[in-house]
PDB file of N, CA and C in Angstrom:
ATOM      1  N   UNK A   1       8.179  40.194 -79.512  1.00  0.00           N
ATOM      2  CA  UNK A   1       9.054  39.298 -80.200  1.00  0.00           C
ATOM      3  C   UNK A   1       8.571  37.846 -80.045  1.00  0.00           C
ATOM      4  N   UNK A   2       8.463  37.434 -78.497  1.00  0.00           N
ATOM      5  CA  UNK A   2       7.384  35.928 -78.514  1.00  0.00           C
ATOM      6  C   UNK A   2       6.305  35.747 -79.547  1.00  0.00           C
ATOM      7  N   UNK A   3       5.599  36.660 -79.389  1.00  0.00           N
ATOM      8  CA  UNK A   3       3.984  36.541 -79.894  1.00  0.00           C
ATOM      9  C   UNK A   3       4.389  35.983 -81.807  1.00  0.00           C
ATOM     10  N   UNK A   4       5.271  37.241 -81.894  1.00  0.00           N
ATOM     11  CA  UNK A   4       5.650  36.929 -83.616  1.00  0.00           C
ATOM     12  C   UNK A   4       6.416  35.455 -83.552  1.00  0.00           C
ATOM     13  N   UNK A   5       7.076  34.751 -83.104  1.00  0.00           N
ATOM     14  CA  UNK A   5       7.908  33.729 -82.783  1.00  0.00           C
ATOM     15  C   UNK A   5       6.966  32.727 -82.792  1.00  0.00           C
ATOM     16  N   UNK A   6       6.176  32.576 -81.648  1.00  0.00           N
ATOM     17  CA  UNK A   6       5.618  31.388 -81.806  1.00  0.00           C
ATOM     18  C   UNK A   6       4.111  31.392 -82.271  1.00  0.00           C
ATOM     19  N   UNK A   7       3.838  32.490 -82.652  1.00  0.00           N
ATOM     20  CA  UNK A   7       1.645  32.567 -83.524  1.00  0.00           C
ATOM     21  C   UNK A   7       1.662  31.836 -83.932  1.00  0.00           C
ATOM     22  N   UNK A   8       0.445  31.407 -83.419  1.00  0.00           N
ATOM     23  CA  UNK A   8      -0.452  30.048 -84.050  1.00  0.00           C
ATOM     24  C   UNK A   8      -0.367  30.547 -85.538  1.00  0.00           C
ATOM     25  N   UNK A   9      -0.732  31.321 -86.303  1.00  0.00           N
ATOM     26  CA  UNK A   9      -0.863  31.350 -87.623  1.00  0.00           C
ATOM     27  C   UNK A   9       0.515  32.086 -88.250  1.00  0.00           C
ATOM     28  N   UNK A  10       1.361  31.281 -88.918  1.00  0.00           N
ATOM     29  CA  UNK A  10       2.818  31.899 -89.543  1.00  0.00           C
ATOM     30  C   UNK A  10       3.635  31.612 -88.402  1.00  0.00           C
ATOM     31  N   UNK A  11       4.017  31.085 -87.568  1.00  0.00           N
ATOM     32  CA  UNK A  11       5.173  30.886 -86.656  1.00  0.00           C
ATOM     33  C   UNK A  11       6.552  30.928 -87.186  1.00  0.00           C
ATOM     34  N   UNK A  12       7.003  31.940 -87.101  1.00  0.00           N
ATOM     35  CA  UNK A  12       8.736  31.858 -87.304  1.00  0.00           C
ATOM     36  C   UNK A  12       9.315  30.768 -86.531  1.00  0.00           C
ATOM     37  N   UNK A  13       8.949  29.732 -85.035  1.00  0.00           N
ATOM     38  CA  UNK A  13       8.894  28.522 -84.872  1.00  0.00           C
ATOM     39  C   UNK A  13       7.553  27.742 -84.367  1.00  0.00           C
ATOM     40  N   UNK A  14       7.784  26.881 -85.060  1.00  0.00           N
ATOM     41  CA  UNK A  14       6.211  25.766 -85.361  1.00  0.00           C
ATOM     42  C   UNK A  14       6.684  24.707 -84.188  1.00  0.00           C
ATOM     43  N   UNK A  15       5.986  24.610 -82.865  1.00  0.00           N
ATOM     44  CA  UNK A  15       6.649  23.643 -81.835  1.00  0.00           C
ATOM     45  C   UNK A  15       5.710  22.625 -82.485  1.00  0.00           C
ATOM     46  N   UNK A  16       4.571  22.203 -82.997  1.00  0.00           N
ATOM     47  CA  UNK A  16       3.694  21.400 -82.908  1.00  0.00           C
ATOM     48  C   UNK A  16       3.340  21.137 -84.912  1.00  0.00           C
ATOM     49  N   UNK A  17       2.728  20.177 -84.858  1.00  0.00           N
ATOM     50  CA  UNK A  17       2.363  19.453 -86.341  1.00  0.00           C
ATOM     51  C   UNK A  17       0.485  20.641 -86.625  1.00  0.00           C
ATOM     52  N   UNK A  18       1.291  20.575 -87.651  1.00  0.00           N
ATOM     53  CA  UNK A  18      -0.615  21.983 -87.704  1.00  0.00           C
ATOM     54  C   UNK A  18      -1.694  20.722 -87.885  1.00  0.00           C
ATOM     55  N   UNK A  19      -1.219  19.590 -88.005  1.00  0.00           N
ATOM     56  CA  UNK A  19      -2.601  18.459 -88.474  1.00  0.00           C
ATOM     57  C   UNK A  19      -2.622  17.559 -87.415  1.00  0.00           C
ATOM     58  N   UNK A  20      -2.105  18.445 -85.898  1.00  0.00           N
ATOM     59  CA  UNK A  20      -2.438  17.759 -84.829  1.00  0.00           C
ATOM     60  C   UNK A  20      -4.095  18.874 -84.149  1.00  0.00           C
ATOM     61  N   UNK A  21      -4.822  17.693 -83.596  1.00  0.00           N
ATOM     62  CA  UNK A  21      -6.193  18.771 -83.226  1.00  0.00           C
ATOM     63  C   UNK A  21      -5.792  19.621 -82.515  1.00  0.00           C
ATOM     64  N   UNK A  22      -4.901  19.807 -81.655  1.00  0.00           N
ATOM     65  CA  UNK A  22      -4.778  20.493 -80.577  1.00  0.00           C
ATOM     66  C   UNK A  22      -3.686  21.752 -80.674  1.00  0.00           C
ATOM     67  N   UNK A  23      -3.239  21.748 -81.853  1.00  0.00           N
ATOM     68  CA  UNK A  23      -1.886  22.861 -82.863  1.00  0.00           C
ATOM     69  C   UNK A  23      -2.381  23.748 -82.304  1.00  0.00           C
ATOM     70  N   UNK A  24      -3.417  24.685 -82.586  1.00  0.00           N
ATOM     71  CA  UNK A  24      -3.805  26.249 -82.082  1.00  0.00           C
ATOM     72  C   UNK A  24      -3.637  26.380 -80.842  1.00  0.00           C
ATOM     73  N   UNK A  25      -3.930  25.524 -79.890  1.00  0.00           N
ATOM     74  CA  UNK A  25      -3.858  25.827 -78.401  1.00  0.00           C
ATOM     75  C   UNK A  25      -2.789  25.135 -77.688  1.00  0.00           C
ATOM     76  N   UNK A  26      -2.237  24.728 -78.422  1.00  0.00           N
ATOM     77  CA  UNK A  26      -0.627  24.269 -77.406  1.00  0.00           C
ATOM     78  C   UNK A  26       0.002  25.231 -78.286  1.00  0.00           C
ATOM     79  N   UNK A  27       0.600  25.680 -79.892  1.00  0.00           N
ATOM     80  CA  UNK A  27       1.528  26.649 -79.789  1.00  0.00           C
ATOM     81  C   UNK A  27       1.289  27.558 -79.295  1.00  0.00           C
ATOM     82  N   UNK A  28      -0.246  28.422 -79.102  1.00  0.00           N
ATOM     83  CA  UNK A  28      -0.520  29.706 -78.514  1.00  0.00           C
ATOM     84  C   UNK A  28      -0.386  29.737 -77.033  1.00  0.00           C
ATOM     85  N   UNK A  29      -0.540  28.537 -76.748  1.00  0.00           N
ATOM     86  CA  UNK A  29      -0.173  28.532 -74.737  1.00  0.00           C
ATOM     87  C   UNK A  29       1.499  28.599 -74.674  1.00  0.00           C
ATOM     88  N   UNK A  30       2.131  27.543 -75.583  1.00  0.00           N
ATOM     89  CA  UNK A  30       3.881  28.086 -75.520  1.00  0.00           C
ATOM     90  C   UNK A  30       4.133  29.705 -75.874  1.00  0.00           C
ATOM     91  N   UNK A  31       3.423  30.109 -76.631  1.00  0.00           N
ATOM     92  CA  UNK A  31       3.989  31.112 -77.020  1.00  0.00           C
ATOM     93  C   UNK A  31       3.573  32.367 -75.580  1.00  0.00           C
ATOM     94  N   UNK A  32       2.537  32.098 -75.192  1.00  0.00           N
ATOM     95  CA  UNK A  32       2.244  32.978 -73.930  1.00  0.00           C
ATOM     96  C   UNK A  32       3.163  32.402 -72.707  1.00  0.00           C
ATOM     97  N   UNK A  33       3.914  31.308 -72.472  1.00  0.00           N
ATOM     98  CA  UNK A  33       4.644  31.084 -71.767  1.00  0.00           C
ATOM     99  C   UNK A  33       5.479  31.849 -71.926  1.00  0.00           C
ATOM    100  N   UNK A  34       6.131  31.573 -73.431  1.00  0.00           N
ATOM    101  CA  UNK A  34       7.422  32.137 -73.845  1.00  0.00           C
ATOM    102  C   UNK A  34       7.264  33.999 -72.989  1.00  0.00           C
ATOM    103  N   UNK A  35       6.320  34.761 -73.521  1.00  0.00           N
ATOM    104  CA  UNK A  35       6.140  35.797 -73.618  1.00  0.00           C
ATOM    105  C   UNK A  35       6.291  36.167 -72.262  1.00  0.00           C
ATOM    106  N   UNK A  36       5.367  35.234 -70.830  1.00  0.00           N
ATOM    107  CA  UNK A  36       5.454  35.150 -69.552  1.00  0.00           C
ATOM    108  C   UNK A  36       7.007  35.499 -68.680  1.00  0.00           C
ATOM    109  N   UNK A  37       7.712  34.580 -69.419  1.00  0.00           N
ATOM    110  CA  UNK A  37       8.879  34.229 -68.899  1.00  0.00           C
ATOM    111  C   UNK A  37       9.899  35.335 -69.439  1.00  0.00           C
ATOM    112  N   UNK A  38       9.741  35.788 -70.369  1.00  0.00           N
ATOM    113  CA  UNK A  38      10.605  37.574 -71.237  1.00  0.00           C
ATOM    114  C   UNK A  38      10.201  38.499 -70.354  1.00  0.00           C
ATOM    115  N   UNK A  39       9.064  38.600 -69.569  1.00  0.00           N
ATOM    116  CA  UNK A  39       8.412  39.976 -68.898  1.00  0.00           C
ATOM    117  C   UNK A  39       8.444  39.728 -67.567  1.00  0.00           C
ATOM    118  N   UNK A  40       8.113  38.461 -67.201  1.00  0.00           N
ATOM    119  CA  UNK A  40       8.306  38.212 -65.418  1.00  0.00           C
ATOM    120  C   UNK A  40       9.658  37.590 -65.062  1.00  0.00           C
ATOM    121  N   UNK A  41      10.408  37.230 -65.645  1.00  0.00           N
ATOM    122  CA  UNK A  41      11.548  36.574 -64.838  1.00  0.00           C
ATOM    123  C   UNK A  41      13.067  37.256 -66.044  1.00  0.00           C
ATOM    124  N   UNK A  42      13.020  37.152 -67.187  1.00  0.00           N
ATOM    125  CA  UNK A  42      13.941  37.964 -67.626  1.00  0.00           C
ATOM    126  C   UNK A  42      13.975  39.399 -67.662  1.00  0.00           C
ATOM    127  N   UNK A  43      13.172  40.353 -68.084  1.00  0.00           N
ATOM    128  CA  UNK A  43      13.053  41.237 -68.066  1.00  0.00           C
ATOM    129  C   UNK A  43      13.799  42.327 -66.886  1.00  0.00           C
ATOM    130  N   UNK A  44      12.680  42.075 -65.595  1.00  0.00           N
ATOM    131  CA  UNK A  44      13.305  42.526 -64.145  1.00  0.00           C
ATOM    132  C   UNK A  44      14.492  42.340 -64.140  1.00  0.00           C
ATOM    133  N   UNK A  45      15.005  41.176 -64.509  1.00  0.00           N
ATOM    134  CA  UNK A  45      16.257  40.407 -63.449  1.00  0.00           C
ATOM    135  C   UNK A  45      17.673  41.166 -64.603  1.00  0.00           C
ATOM    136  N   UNK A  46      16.986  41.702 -65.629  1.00  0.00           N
ATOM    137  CA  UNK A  46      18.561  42.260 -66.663  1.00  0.00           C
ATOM    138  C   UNK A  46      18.387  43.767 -66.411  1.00  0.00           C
ATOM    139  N   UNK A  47      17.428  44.414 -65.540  1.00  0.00           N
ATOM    140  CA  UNK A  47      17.240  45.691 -65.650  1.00  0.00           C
ATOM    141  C   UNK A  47      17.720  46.435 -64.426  1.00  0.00           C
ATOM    142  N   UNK A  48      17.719  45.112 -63.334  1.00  0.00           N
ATOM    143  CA  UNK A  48      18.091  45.657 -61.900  1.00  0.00           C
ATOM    144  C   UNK A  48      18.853  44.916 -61.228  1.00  0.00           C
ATOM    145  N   UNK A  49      19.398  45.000 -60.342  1.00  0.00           N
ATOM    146  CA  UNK A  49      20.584  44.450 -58.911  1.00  0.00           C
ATOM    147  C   UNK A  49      19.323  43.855 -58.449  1.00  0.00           C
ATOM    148  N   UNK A  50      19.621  42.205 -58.610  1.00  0.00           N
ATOM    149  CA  UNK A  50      18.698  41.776 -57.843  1.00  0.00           C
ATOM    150  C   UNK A  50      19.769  40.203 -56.884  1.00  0.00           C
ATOM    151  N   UNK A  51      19.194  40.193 -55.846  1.00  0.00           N
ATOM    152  CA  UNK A  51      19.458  38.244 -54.945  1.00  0.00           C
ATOM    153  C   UNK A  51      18.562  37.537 -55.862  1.00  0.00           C
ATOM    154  N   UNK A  52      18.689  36.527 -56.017  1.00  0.00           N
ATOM    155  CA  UNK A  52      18.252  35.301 -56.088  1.00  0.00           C
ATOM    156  C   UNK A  52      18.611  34.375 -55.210  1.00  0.00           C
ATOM    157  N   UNK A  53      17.459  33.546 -54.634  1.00  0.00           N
ATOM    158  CA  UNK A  53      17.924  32.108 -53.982  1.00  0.00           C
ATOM    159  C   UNK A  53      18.054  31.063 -54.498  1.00  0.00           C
ATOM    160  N   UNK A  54      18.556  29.747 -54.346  1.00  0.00           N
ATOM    161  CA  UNK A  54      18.713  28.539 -54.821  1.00  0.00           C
ATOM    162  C   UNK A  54      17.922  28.132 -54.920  1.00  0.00           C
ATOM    163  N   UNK A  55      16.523  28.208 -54.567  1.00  0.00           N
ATOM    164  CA  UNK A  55      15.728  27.421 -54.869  1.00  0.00           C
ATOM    165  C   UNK A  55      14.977  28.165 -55.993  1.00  0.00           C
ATOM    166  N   UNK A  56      14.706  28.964 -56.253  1.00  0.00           N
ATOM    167  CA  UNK A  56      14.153  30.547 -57.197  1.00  0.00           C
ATOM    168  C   UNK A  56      15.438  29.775 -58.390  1.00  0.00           C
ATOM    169  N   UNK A  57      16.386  29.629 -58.566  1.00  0.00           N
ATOM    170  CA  UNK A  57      17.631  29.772 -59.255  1.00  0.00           C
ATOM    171  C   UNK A  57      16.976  28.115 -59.991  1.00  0.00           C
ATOM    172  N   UNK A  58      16.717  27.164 -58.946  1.00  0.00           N
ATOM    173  CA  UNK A  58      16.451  25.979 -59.862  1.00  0.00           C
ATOM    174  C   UNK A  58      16.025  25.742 -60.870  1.00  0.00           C
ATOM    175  N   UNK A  59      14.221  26.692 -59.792  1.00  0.00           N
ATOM    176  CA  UNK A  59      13.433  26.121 -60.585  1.00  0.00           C
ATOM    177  C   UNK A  59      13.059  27.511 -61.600  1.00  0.00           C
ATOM    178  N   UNK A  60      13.818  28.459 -61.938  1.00  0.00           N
ATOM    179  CA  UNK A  60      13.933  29.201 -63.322  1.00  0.00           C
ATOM    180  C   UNK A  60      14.792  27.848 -64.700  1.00  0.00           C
ATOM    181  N   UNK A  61      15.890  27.501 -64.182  1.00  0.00           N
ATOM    182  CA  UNK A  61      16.627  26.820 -64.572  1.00  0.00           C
ATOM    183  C   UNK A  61      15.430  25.360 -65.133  1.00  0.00           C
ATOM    184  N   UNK A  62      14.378  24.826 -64.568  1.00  0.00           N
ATOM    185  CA  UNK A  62      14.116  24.185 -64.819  1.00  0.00           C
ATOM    186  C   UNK A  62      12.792  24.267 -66.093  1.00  0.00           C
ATOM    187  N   UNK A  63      12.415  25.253 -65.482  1.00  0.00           N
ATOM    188  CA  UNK A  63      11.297  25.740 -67.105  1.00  0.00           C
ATOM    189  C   UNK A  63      12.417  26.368 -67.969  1.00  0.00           C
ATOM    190  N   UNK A  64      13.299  27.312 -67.894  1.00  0.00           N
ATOM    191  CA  UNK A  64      14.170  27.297 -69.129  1.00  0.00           C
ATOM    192  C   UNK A  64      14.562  25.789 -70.182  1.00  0.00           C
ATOM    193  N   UNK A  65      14.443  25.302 -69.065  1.00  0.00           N
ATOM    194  CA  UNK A  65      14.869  24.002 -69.886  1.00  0.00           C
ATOM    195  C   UNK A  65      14.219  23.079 -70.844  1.00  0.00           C
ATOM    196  N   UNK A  66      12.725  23.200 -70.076  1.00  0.00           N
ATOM    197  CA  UNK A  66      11.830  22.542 -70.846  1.00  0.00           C
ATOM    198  C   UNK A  66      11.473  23.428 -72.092  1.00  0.00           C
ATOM    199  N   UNK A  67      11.581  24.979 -71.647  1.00  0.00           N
ATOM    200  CA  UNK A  67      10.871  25.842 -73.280  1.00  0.00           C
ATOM    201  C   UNK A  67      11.821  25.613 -74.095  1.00  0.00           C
ATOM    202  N   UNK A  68      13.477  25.344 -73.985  1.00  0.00           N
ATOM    203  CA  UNK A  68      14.102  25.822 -74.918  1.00  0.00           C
ATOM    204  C   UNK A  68      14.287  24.170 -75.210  1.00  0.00           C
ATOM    205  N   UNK A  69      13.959  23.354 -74.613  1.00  0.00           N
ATOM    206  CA  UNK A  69      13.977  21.291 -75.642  1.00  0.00           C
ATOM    207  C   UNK A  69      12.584  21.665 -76.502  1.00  0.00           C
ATOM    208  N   UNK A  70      11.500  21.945 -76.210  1.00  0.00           N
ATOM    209  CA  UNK A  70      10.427  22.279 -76.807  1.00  0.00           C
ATOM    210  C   UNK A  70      11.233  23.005 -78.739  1.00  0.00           C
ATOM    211  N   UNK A  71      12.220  24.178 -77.806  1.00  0.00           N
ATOM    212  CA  UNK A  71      12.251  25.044 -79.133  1.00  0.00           C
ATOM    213  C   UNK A  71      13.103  23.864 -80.008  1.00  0.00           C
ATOM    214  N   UNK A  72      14.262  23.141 -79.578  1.00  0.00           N
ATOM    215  CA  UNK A  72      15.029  22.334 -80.170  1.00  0.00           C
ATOM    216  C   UNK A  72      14.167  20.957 -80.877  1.00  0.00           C
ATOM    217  N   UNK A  73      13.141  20.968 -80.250  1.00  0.00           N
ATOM    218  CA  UNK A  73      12.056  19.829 -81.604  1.00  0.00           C
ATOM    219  C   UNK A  73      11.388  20.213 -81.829  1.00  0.00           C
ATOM    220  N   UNK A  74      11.425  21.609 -82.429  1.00  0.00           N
ATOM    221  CA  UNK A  74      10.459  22.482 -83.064  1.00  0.00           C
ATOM    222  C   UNK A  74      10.540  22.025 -84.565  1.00  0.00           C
ATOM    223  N   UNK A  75       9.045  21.725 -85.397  1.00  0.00           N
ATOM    224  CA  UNK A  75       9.119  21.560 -86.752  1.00  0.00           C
ATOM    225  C   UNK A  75       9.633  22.139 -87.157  1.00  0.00           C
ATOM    226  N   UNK A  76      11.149  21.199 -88.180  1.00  0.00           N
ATOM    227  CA  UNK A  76      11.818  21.767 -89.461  1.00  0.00           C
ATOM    228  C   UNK A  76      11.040  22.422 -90.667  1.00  0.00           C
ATOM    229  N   UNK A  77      11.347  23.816 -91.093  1.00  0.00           N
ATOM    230  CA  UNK A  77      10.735  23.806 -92.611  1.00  0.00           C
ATOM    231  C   UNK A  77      11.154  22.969 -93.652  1.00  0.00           C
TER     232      UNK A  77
END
């Protein structure tokens, strides 16, 4: 679902300007974040009884935050 979401080529969301030099390799690195963060930290954590600590709890809280301002100034069509 990431990979289709954020591909460099056709993005259902476009984080970046395609007539910036660097478009192919910053949406394809968000989008492998995105994909990172669905399989290592959501995934596990909706499938099983798990603890978390406060500090684990932050700093999830704190890259959530930055991918999903990223998604919120994502190019309008």
């Amino acid at each position: 679902m990431m990979s289709k979401a954020f591909a460099k080529d056709a993005p259902v969301i476009q984080l970046f300007r395609v007539d910036d030099p660097m478009y192919g390799d910053l949406q394809e690195g968000y989008m492998h974040l995105f994909m990172g963060v669905m399989q290592a930290m959501r995934n596990p954590k909706s499938h099983s009884n798990f603890q978390i600590d406060e500090r684990d709890a932050i700093e999830m809280l704190f890259l959530a935050s930055r991918l999903l301002r990223k998604v919120d100034e994502a190019i309008k069509p």
